[in-house]
Protein backbone atom coordinates (compact mmCIF):
# COMPACT_ATOMS: atom_id res chain seq x y z
CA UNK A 1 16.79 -6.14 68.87
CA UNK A 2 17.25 -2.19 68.18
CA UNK A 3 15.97 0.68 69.77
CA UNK A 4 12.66 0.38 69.03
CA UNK A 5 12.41 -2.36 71.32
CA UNK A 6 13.93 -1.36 74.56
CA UNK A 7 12.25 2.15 73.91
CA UNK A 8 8.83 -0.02 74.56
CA UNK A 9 10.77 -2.51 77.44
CA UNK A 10 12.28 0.65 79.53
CA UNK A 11 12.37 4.28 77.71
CA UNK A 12 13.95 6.18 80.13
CA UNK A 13 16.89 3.86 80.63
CA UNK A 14 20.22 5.33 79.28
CA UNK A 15 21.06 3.95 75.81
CA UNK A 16 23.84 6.07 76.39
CA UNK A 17 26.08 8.39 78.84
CA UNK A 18 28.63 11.03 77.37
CA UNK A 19 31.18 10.21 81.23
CA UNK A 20 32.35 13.94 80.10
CA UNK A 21 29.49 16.01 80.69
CA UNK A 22 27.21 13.62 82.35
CA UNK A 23 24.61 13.75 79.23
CA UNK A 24 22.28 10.64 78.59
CA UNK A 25 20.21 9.88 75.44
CA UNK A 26 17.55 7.65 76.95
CA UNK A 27 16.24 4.44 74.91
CA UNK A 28 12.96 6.43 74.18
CA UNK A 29 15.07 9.61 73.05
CA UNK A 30 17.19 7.65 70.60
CA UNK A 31 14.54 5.58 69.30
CA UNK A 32 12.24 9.18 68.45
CA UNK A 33 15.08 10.94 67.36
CA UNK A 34 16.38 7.99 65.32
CA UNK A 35 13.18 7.60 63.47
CA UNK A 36 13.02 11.13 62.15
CA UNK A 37 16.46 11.26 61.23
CA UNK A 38 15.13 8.18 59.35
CA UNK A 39 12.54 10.00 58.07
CA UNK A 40 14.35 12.98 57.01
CA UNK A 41 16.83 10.74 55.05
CA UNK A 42 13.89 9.44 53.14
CA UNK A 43 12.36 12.32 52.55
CA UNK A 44 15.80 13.73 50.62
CA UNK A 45 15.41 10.56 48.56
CA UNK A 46 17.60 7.93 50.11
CA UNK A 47 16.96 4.43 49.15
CA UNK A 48 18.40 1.03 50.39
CA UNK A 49 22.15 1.07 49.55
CA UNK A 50 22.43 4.62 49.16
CA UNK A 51 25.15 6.29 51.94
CA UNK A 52 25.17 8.71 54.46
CA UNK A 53 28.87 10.35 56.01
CA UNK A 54 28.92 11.50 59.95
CA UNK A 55 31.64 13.58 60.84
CA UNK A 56 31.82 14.93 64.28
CA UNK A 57 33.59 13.97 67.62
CA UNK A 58 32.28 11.82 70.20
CA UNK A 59 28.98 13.14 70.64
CA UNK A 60 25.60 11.63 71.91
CA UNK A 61 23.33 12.83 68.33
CA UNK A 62 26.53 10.26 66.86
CA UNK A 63 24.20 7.26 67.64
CA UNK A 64 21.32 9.06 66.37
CA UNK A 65 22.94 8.99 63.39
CA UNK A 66 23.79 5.12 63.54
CA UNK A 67 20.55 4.07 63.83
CA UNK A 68 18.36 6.32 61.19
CA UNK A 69 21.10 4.40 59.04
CA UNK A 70 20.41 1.35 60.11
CA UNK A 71 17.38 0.90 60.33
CA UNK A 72 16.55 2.39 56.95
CA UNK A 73 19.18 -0.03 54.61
CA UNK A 74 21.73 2.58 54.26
CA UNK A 75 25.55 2.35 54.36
CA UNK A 76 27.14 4.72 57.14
CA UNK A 77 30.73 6.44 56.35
CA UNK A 78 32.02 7.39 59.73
CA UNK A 79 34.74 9.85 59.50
CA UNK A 80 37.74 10.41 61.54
CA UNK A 81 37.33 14.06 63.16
CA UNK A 82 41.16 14.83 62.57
CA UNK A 83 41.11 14.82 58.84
CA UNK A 84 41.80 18.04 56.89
CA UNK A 85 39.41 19.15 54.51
CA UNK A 86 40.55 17.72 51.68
CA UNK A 87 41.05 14.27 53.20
CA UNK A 88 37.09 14.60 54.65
CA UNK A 89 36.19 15.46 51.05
CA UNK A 90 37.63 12.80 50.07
CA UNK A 91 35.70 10.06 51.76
CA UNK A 92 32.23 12.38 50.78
CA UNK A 93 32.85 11.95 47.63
CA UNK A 94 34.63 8.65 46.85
CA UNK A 95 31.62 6.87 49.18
CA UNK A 96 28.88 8.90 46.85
CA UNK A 97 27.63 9.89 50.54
CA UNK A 98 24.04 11.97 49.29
CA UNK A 99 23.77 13.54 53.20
CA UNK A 100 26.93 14.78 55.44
CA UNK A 101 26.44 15.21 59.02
CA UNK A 102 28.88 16.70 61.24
CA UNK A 103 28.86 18.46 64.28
CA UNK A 104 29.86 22.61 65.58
CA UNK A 105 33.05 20.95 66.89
CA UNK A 106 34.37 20.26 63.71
CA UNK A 107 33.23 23.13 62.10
CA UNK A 108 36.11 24.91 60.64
CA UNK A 109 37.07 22.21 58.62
CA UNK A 110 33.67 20.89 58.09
CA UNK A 111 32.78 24.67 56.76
CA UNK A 112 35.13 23.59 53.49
CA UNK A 113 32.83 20.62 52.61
CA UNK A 114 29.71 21.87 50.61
CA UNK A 115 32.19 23.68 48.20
CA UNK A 116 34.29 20.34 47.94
CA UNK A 117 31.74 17.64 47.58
CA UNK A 118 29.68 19.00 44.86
CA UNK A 119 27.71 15.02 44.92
CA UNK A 120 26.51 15.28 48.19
CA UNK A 121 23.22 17.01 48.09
CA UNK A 122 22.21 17.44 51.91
CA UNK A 123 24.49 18.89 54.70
CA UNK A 124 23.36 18.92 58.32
CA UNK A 125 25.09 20.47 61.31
CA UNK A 126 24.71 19.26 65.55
CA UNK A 127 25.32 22.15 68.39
CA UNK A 128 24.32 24.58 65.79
CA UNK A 129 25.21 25.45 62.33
CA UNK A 130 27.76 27.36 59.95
CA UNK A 131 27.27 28.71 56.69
CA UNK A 132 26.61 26.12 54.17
CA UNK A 133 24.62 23.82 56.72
CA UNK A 134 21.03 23.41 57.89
CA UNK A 135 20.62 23.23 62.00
CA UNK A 136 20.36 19.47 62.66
CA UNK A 137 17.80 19.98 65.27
CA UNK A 138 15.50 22.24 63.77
CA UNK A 139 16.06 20.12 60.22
CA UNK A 140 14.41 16.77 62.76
CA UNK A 141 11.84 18.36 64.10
CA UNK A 142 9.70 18.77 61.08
CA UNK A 143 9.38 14.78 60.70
CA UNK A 144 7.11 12.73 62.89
CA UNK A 145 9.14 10.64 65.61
CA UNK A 146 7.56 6.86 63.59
CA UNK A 147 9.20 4.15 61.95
CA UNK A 148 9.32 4.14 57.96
CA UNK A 149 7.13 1.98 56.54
CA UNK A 150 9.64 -0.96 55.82
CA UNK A 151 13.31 -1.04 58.15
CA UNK A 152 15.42 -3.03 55.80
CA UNK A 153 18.97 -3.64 57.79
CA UNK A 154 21.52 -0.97 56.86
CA UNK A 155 25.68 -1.17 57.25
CA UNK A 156 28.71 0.52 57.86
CA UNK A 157 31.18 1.24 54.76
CA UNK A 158 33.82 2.29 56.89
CA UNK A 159 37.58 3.48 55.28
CA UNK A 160 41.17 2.20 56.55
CA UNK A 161 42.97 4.33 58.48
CA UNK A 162 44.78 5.48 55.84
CA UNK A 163 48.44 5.04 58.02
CA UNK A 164 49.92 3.33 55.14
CA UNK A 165 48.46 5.80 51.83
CA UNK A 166 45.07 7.04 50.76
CA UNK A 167 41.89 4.79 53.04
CA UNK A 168 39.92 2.53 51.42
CA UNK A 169 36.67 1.93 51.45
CA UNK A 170 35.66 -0.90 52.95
CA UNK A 171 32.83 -2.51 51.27
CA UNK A 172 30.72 -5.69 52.14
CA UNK A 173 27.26 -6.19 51.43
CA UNK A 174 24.10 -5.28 53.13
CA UNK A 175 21.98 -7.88 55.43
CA UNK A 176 18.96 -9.34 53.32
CA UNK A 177 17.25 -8.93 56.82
CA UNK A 178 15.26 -5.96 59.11
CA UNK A 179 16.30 -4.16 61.44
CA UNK A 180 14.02 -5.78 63.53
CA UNK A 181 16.37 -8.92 63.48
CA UNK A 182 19.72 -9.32 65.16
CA UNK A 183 22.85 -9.20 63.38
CA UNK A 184 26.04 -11.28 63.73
CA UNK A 185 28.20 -8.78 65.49
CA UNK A 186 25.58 -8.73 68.10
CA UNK A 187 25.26 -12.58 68.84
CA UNK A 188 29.32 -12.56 68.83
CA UNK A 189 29.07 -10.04 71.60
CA UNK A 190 26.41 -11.54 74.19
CA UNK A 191 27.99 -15.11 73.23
CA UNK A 192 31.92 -13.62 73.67
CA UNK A 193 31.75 -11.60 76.49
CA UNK A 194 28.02 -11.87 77.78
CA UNK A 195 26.82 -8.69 76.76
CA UNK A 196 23.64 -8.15 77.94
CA UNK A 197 20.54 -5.89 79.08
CA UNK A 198 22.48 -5.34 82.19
CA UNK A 199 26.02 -4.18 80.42
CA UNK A 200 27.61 -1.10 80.85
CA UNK A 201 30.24 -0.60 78.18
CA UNK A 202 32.88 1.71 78.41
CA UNK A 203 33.88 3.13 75.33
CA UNK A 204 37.31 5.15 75.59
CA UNK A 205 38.21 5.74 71.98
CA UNK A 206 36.53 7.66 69.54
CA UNK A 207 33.59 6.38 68.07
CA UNK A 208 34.54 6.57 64.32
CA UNK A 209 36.77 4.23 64.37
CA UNK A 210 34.89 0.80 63.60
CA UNK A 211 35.24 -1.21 67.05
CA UNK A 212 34.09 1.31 68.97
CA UNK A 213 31.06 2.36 67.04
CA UNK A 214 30.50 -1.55 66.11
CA UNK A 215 30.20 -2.20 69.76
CA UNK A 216 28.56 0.52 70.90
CA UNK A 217 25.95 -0.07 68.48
CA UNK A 218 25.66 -3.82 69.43
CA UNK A 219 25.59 -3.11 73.33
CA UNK A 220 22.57 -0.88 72.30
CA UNK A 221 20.89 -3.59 70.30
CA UNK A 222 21.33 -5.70 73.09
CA UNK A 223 19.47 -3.21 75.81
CA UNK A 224 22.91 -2.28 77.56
CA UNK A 225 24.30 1.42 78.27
CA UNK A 226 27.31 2.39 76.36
CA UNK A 227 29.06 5.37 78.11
CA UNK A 228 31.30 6.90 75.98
CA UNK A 229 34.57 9.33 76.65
CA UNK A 230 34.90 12.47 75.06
CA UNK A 231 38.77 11.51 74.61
CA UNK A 232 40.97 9.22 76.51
CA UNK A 233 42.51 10.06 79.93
CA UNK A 234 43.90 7.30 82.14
CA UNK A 235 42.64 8.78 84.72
CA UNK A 236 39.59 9.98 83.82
CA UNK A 237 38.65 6.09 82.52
CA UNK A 238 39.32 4.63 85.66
CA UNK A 239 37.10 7.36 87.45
CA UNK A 240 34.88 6.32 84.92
CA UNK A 241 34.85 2.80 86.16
CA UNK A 242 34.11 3.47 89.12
CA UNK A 243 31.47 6.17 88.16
CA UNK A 244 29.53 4.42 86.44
CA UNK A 245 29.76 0.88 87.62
CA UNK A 246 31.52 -0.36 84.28
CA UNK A 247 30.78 -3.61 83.53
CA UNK A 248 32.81 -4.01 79.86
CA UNK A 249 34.98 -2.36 78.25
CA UNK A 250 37.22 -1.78 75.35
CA UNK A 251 41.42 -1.01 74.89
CA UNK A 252 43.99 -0.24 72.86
CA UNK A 253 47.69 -1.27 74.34
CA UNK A 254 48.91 1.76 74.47
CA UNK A 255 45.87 3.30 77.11
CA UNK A 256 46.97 -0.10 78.81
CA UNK A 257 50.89 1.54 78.80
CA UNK A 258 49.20 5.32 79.41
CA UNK A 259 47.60 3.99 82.70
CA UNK A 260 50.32 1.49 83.97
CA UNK A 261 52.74 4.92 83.78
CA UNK A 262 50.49 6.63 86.31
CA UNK A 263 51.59 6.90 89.86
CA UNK A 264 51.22 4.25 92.37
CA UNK A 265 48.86 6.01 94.67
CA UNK A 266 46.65 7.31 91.55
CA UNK A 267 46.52 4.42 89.66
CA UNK A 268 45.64 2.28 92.55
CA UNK A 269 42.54 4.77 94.13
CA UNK A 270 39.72 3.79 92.38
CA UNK A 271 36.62 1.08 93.21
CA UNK A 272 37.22 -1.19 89.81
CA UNK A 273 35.15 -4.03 91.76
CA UNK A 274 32.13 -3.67 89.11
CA UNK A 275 34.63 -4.15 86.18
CA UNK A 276 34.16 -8.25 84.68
CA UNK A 277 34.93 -8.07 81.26
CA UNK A 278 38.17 -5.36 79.68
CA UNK A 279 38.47 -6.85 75.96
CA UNK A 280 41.52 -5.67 73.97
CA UNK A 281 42.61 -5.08 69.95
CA UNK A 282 43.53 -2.92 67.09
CA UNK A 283 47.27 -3.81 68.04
CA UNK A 284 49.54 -6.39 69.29
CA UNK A 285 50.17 -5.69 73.23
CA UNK A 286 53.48 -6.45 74.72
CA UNK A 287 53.61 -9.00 76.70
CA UNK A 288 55.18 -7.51 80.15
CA UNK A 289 51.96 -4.98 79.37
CA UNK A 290 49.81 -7.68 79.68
CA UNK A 291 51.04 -9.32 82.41
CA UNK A 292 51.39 -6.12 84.36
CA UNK A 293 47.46 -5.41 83.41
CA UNK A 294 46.50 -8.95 84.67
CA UNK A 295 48.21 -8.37 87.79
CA UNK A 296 45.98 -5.55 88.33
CA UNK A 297 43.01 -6.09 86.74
CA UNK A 298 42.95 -9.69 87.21
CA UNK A 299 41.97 -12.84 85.01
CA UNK A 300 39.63 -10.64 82.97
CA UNK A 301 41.26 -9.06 79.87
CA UNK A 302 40.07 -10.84 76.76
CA UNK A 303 41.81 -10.30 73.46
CA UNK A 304 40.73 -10.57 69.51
CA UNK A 305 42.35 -9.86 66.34
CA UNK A 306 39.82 -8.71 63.28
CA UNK A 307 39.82 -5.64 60.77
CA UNK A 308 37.29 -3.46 59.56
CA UNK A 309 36.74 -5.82 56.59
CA UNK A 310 35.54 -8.94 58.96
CA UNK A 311 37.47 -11.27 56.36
CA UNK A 312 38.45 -13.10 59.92
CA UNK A 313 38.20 -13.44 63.39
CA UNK A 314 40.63 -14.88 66.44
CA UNK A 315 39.56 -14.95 70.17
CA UNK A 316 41.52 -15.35 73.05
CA UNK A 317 40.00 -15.52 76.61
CA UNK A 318 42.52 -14.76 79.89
CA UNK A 319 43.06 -18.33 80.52
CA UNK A 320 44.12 -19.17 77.30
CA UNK A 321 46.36 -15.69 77.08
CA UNK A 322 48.21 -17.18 80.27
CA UNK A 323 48.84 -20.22 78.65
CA UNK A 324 49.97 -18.72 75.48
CA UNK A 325 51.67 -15.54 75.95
CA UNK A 326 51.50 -13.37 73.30
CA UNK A 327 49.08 -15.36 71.63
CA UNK A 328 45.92 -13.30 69.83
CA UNK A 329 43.91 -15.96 69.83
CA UNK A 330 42.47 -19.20 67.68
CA UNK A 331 40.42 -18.32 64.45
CA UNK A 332 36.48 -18.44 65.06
CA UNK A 333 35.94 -17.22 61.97
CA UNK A 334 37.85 -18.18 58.62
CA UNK A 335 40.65 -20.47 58.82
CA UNK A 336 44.27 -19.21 58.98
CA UNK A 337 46.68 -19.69 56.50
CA UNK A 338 50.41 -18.64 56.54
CA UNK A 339 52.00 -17.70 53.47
CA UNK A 340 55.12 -16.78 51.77
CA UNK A 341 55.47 -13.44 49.81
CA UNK A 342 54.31 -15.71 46.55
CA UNK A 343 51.80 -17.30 48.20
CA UNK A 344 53.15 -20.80 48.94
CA UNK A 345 51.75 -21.95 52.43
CA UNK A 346 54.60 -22.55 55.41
CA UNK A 347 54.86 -24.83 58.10
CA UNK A 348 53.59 -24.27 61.45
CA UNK A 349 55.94 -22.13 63.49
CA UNK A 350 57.30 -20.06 60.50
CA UNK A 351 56.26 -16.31 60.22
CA UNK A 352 54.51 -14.80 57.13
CA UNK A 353 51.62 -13.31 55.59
CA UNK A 354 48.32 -14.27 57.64
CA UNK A 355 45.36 -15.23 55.14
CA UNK A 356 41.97 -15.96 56.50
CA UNK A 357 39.75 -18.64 54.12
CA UNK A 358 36.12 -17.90 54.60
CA UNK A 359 33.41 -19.82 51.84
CA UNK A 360 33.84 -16.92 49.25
CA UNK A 361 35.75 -12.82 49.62
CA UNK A 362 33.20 -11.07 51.92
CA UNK A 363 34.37 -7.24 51.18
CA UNK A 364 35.71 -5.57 48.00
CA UNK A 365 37.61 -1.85 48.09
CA UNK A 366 35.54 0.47 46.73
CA UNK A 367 36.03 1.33 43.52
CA UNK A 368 39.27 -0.16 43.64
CA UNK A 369 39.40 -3.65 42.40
CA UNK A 370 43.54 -3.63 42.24
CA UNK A 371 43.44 -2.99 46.03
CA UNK A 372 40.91 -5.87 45.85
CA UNK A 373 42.81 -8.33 44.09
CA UNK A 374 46.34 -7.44 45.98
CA UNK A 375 44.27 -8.77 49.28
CA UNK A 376 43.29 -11.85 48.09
CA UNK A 377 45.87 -14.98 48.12
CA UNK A 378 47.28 -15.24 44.31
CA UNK A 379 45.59 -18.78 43.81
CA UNK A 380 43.01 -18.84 46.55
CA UNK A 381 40.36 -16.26 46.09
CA UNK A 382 38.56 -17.02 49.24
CA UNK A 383 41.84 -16.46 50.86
CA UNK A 384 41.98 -12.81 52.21
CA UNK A 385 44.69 -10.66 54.02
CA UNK A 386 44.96 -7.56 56.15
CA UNK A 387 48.81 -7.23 55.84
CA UNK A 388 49.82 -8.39 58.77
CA UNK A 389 52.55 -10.65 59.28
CA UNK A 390 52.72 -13.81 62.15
CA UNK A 391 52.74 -17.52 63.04
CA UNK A 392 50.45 -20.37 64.24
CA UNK A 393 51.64 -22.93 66.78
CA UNK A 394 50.96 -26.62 67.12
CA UNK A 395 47.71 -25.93 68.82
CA UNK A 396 46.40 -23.10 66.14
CA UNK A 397 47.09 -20.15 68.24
CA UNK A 398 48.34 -17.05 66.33
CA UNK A 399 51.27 -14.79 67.13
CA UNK A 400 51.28 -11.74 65.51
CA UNK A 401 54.78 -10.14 64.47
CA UNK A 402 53.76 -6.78 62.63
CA UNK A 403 52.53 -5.28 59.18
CA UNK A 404 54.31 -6.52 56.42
CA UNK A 405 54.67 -3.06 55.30
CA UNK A 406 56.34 -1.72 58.53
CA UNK A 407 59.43 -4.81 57.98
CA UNK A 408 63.45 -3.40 57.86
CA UNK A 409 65.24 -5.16 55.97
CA UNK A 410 68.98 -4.45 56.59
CA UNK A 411 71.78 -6.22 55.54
CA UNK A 412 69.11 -9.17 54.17
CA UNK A 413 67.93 -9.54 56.84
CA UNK A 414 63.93 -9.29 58.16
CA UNK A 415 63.62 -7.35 61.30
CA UNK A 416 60.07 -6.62 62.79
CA UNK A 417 59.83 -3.15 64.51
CA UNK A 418 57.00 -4.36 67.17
CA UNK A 419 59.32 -6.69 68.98
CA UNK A 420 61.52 -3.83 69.16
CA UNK A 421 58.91 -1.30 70.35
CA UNK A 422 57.40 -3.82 72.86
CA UNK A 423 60.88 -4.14 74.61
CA UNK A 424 61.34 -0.41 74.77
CA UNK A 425 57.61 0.73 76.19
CA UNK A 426 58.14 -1.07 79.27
CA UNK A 427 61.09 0.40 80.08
CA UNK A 428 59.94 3.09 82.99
CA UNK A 429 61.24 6.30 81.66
CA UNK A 430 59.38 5.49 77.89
CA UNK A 431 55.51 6.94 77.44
CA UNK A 432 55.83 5.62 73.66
CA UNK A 433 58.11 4.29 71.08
CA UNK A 434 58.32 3.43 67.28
CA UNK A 435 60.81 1.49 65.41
CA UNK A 436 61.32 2.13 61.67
CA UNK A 437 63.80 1.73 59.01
CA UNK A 438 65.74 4.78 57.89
CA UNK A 439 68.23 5.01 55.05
CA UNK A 440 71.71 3.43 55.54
CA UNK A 441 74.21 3.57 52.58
CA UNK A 442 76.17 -0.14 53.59
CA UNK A 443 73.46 -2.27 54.99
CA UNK A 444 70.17 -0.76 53.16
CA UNK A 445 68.29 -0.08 56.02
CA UNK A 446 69.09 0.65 59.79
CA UNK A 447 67.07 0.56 63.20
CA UNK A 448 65.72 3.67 63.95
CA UNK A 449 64.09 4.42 67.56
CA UNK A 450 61.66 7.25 68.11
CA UNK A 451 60.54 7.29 72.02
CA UNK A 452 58.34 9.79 73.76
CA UNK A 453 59.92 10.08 77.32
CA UNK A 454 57.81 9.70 80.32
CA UNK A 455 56.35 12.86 81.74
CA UNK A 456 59.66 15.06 83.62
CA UNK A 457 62.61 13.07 81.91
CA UNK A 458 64.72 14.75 79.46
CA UNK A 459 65.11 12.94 76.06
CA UNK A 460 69.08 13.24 75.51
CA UNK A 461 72.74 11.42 74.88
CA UNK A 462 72.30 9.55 78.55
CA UNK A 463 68.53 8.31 77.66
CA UNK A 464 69.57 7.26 74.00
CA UNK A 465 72.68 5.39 75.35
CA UNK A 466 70.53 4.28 78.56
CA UNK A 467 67.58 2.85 76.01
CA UNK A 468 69.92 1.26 73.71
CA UNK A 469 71.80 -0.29 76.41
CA UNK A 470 68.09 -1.60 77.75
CA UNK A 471 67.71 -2.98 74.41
CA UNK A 472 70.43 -5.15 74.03
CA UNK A 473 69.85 -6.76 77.20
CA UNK A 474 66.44 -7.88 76.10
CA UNK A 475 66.87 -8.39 72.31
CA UNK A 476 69.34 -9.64 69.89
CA UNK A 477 71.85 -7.12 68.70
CA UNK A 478 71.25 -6.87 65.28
CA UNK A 479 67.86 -5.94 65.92
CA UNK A 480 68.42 -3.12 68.40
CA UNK A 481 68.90 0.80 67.33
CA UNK A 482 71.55 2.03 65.99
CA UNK A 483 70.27 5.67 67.36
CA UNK A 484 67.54 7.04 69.33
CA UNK A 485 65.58 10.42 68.56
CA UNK A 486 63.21 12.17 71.30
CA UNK A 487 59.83 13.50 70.49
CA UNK A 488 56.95 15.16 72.69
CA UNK A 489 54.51 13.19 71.41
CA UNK A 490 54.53 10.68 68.88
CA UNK A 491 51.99 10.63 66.19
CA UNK A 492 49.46 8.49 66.88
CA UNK A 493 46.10 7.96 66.60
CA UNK A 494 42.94 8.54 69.14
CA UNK A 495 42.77 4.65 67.86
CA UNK A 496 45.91 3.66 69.45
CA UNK A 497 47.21 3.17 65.59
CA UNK A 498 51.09 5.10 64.57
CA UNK A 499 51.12 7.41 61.79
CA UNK A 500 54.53 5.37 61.07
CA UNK A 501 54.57 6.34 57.44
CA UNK A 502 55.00 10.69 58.66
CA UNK A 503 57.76 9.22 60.27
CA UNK A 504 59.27 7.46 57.63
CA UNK A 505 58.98 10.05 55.04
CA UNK A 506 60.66 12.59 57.12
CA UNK A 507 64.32 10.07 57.70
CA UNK A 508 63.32 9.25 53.90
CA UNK A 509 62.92 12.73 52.63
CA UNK A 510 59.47 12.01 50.86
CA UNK A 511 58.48 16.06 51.68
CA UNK A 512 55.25 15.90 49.14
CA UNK A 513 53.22 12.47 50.25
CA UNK A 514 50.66 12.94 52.71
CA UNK A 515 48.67 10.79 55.00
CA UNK A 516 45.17 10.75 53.06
C-alpha cells in the first residue's frame, strides 16, 4: 500500500500530525503533494536509481519528500540537520544527489550548499527560500497533482552516523517491484507489532535518522497516523500519549533514562491507557532501565537490534525480555555468528564480533569497497558485521556488550565501557554518562567517567568520590574509574547515539580530526 491508496480509502484522515504545532498532512494532501514533487523530479531529469538529499528538521513537507522518492525509483539521502556545511556537502556530493531539499530552519548552513556541491543541479527550499534556492511551494505548484506514468519502488541510501570517522553510505539495491506493492519493512511491522490502519505511531526522534523515517514511512503505507515531535521532551512525549491516543511508539534508552529522572508527581500524571505497543533500539538499555520502564509501562516494551544496512535482524518481545534480561533478542533475519578478531568462530557464551550470514552481502559502502570488505567475515563473504561486540546463549538469544571500537584495553585486559555506563545512569543524581579510555603511561589505557549530573546537583570531589564509590559496589574493580569529570551536557545525538570519539580526542589530544 502507499498513499495513493488510503488517499482513495479516507483522504482527509491524518497521514501525519507534527504533536508541536498541531499541523496534519492529510492522506489526500500527501498523496497530491507527493505526486508533483514526483513530477517535478522527473521533469529535472531524474531516472530510476538516480538520488535525491532532504535536509531539514522534523517537518511535515519531510514525508512529502519520502514518497515523490519512492514512488518514482529513486534513492533518498536523508541528512542529519546538525551537520556543518562542509559535512552536508559532503553527503551531496559523495551520494551524486542531482536535487537538495532542505527547509528555512536550516538555512544558514544550508545557504553554503549550492557553492559546495557544484554536481547537484536542483536546490529547493520549505517555509520559504534563501539565496541560491527556488521556493519549494511555488516550485510544486506548476506540476499537476497525478501519478507518473510508471511508479517503480524507490529506496533510502542512508549514511552512518559518522560517531566513529567520516559516514558511509549505505548502499543496497533497489526493489524490482512498484510502489504499488508492499515492501518488507512494512510486512515486518504489521506482523511484529500489529501495525495497522488503526495505529498511531509516535515518533520522538528526528526523522533522518533511518528508524524513524523507516517507520514512519511504513505506518503510512500501512494507513496509520504517524505523529511526529519536533524534538524530544519527556514530558512533552508523554503529553503526547495521552494527546493523541498513542497506540506505538519508538525509543532510544536514554529518553527511557530522561523520563524515569522526572518527578514522581509529573511523570506519573498522564492517561498512557491507549499506549499497547513502546518498541526500543539504536542502543543497548540497561537493565535496571528496563525493568524500571516495565514497572511502569507494563509488559509492553518490545526490543530489536538491526543497522541501517539490514545485513540482520533480532527481536525480542516483553515476555521473552523478562526471561532473558538483557537479552536483544533471537535473529529473524540472518543467522548469528560470533567471532574472534581473525575470524575463527567461538563457543556459545564467549563475547566477540557479531556476524550476521544472510544468502549473499545485501549492502556495499559507497564508493568504498575497503570499508566493504573490512565488514564482511575474512572467509565468509555472506558473513556481515556492524562492529558490535556480544554473546549468544544456549537458547540463541544475543547479549550485546558494546562497539568493538569503543573497548579499553588496560593492562591486557578487555574492558567494555557500556557495562560501566549502565551501572552509573541509574544511579539517581546521573542524567548521562560515558566511559572511555584515556591515556595512562603504566597500564596503556585507564577508565575514564564523563557524567552529566541530574538537574540541581553540583558535579564535584564528593559526586566523583560518591559515583566511584557506587561503582565498585556494583562492578568489579578493575573495571571501575579511576576519575570522574562533570559536563552540562554530554554530546550526544537527537538519535540517542554518543559522539564518544569528541571525547576521546580531547583526553587523547587529537585537536585536528573532526566528526564528519
Amino acid at each position: 500500500m502507499y498513499p495513493g491508496h488510503w488517499a482513495n480509502v479516507f483522504p482527509e484522515k491524518a497521514a501525519a500530525v507534527d504533536t508541536g504545532s498541531g499541523a496534519v498532512r492529510t492522506y489526500g494532501e500527501l498523496n497530491d503533494r507527493s505526486n508533483q514533487v514526483a513530477q517535478l523530479l522527473w521533469d529535472k531529469g531524474l531516472r530510476r536509481g538516480d538520488h535525491v538529499s532532504i535536509f531539514m528538521e522534523n517537518n511535515l513537507a519531510y514525508f512529502d519528500v519520502i514518497w515523490a522518492a519512492l514512488r518514482s525509483g529513486l534513492y533518498l539521502t536523508s541528512i542529519n540537520r546538525y551537520l556543518t556545511g562542509e559535512e552536508a556537502a559532503y553527503i551531496v556530493d559523495n551520494s551524486e544527489s542531482s536535487v537538495l531539499i532542505a527547509s528555512r530552519a536550516v538555512a544558514e548552513v544550508a545557504s553554503e550548499l549550492p557553492s559546495t556541491t557544484p554536481n547537484c543541479g536542483t536546490y529547493l527550499m520549505v517555509d520559504g527560500a534563501v539565496d541560491g534556492f527556488e521556493d519549494f511551494e511555488e516550485a510544486i505548484a506548476a506540476y499537476r497533482a497525478e501519478p507518473l506514468a510508471e511508479e517503480p519502488a524507490g529506496g533510502f541510501m542512508l549514511y552512518s552516523s559518522g560517531t566513529t570517522g567520516r559516514p558511509k553510505g549505505i548502499l543496497r539495491p533497489l526493489p524490482e517491484t512498484s510502489i504499488g506493492e508492499p515492501a518488507e519493512t512494512v510486512g515486518l511491522l504489521n506482523a511484529l507489532w500489529g501495525v495497522d490502519s488503526e495505529t498511531v505511531y509516535l515518533s520522538p526522534a528526528p526523522l533522518y535518522h533511518a528508524a524513524p523515517m523507516g517507520f514512519c514511512q511504513a505506518v503510512q503505507a500501512l494507513g496509520g497516523t504517524a505523529a511526529i515531535m519536533p524534538r524530544f521532551d519527556p514530558v512533552q512525549a508523554l503529553q503526547a500519549i495521552e494527546d493523541y491516543k498513542i497506540t506505538h511508539s519508538q525509543w532510544v534508552p536514554t529518553m527511557f533514562t530522561r523520563m524515569l529522572k522526572l518527578p514522581e508527581a509529573e511523570r506519573t500524571g498522564f492517561d498512557l491507557s491507549s499506549h499497547k505497543v513502546a518498541i526500543h533500539a539504536a542502543a543497548p538499555c540497561p537493565i535496571e532501565v528496563k525493568r524500571q520502564m516495565f514497572d511502569w509501562w507494563g509488559p509492553i516494551i518490545y526490543e530489536y537490534y538491526a543497522g541501517t544496512e539490514l545485513n540482520g535482524f533480532t527481536y525480542c518481545t516483553p515476555d521473552e525480555w523478562l526471561a532473558h534480561p538483557g537479552t536483544v533478542g533471537r535473529a529473524i533475519l540472518g543467522e548469528i555468528h560470533v567471532c574472534d578478531e581473525n575470524g575463527l568462530e567461538l563457543p556459545t557464551g564467549e563475547s566477540g564480533i557479531i556476524y550476521f550470514e544472510l544468502p549473499a552481502m545485501p549492502f556495499e559502502y559507497l564508493k568504498d569497497a575497503e570499508k566493504t570488505r573490512e565488514a564482511q567475515h575474512p572467509e565468509h563473504g555472506n558473513w556481515s558485521k556492524l562492529g558490535d561486540v556480544g554473546h549468544v546463549d544456549d537458547e540463541g538469544y544475543l547479549y550485546l556488550t558494546d562497539r568493538a571500537t569503543f573497548m579499553i584495553i588496560s593492562g591486557g585486559v578487555n574492558i567494555y565501557p557500556q557495562e560501566i555506563e549502565d551501572a552509573l545512569v541509574v544511579h539517581p543524581k546521573v542524567m548521562d554518562a560515558a566511559v572511555i579510555g584515556v591515556p595512562n603511561p603504566e597500564m596503556g589505557e585507564e577508565v575514564k567517567a564523563i557524567v552529566q549530573p541530574v538537574e540541581g546537583v553540583a558535579g564535584d570531589a564528593a559526586l566523583e568520590t560518591e559515583l566511584i564509590a557506587y561503582a565498585r559496589e556494583h562492578l568489579a574493580h578493575y573495571k571501575c574509574p579511576k576519575s570522574i569529570d562533570f559536563r552540562s551536557e554530554l554530546p550526544r545525538l537527537p538519535t540517542g547515539k554518543l559522539y564518544k570519539r569528541l571525547l576521546k580526542d580531547e583526553y587523547w589530544g587529537r585537536t585536528g580530526s573532526r566528526i564528519v
